[in-house]
Protein backbone atom coordinates (compact mmCIF):
# COMPACT_ATOMS: atom_id res chain seq x y z
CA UNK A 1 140.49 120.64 108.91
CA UNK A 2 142.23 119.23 105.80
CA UNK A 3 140.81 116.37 104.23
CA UNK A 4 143.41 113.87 103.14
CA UNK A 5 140.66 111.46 102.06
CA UNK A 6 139.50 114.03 99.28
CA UNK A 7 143.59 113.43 97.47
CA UNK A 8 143.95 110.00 97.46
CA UNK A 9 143.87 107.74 94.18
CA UNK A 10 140.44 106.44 93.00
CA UNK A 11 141.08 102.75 93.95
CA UNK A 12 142.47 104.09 97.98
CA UNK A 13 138.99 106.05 97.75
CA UNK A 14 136.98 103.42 96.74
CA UNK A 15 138.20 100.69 99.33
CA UNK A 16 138.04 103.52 102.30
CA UNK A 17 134.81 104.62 101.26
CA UNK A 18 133.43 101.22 102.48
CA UNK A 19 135.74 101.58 105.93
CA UNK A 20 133.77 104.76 106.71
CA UNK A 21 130.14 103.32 105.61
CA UNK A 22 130.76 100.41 108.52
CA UNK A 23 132.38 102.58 110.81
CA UNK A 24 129.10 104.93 110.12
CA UNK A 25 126.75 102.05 110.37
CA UNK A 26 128.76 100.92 113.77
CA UNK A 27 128.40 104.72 114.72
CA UNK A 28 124.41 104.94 114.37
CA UNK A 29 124.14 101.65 116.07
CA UNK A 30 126.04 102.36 119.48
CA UNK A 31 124.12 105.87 119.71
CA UNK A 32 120.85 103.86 119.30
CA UNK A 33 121.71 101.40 121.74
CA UNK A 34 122.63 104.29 124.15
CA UNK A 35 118.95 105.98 123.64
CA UNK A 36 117.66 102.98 123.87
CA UNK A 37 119.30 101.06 126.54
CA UNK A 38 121.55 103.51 128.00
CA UNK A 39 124.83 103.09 129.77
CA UNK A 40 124.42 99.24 130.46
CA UNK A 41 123.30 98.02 127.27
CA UNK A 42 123.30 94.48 128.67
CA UNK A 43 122.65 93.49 132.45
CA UNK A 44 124.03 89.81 131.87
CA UNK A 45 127.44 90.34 130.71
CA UNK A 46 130.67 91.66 133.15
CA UNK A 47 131.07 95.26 132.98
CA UNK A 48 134.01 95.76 131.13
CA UNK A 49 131.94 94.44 128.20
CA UNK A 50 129.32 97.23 128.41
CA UNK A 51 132.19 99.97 128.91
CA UNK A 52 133.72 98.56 125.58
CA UNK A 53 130.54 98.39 123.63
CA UNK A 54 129.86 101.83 124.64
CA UNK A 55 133.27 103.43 123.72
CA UNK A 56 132.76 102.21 120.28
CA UNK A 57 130.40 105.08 119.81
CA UNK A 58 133.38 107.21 120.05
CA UNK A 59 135.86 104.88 118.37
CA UNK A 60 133.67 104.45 115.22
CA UNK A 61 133.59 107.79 114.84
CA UNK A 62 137.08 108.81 115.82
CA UNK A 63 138.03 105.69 112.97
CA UNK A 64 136.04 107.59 110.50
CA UNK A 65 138.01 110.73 111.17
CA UNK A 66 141.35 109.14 110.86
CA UNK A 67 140.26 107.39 107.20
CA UNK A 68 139.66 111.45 105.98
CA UNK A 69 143.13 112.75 107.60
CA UNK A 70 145.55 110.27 108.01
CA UNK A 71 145.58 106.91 106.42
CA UNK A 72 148.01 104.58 108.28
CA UNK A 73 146.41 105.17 112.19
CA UNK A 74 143.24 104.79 109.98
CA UNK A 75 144.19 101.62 109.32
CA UNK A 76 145.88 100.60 112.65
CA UNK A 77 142.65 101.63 114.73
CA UNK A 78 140.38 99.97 112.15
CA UNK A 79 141.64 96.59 112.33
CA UNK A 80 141.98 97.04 116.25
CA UNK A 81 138.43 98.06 116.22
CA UNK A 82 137.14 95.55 114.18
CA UNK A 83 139.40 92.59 115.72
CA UNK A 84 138.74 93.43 119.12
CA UNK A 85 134.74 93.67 118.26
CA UNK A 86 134.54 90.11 116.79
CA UNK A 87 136.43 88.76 119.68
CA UNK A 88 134.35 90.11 122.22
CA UNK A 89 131.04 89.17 120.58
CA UNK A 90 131.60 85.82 119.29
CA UNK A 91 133.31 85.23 122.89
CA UNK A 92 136.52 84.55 122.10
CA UNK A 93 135.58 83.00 118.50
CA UNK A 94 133.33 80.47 120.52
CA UNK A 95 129.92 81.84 119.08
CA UNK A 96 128.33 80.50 121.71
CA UNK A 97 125.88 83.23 121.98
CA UNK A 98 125.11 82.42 118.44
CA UNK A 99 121.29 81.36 118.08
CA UNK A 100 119.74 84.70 118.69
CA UNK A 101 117.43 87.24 116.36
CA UNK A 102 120.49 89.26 115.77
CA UNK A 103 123.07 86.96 114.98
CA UNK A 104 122.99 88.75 111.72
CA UNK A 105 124.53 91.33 113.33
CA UNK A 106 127.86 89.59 113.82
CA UNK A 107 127.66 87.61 110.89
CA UNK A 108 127.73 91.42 108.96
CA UNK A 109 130.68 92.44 111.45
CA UNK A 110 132.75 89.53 110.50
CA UNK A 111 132.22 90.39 106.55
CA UNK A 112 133.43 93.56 107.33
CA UNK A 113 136.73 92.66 110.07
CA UNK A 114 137.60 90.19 106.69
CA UNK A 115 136.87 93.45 104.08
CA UNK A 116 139.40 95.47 106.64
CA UNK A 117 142.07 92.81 107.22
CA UNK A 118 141.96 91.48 103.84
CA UNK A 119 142.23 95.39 102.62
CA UNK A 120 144.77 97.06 104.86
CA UNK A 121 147.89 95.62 103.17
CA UNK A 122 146.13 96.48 99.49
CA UNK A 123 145.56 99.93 100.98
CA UNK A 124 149.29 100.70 102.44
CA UNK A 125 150.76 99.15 98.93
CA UNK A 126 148.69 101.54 96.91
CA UNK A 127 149.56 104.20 99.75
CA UNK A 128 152.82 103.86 99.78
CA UNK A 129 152.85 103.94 96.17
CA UNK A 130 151.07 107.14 95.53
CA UNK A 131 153.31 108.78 98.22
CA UNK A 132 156.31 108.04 96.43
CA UNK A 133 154.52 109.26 92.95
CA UNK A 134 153.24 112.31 94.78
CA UNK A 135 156.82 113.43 96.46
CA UNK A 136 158.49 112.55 93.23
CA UNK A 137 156.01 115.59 91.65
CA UNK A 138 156.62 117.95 94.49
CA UNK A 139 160.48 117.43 93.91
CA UNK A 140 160.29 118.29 89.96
């Protein structure tokens, strides 16, 4: 498996490096929940919910594969990830579950959806530009 990740510029490094530590940390938390709770992670919530909270086990991960092979679905499935997450857990940006012992939780996951939205366009410039730099090389 070639690892695009490993050839980008410093600065695309840098900024991705953080992607995959959240995506990590969102990783390690669904598989705990799973040990822990199993497949319904939480009786009082529709089932869709639980079926969405547990295929981000597998969407973490498959967004930390994408950041070290190929950067723009990296980027599309990140911010999908991360919007759709805060949606779902603030309800609909209605926080009314907000008032429990692990509201920090979603206050962390909103630092990081603003980190990935604020990022991705800083990320497809520098992208874009090292592409063109990189091609230009390969042409010579």
């Amino acid at each position: 498996m070639k690892i695009d990740f490993l050839e980008y510029p410093k600065t695309i490094k840098i900024l991705l490096a953080i992607y995959v530590l959240g995506f990590a940390i969102g990783t390690t938390t669904h598989v705990l929940d799973l040990l822990n709770h199993g497949l319904i992670l939480n009786k009082n919530v529709p089932t869709w919910k639980n079926i969405y909270w547990v295929s981000l086990t597998f969407l973490d991960f498959l967004a930390i594969i994408l950041i070290l092979r190929s950067i723009v679905p990296a980027l599309i499935i990140s911010n999908l990830i991360i919007v759709s997450d805060i949606l779902i857990n603030t309800n609909w940006l209605t926080f009314e579950r907000f008032g429990n012992s692990d509201d920090y939780k979603i206050v962390l996951q909103i630092i990081f959806g603003i980190y990935i939205l604020s990022t991705t366009p800083i990320i497809l410039r520098l992208y874009t530009k090292y592409r063109k730099s990189h091609s230009t090389q390969h042409q010579v």
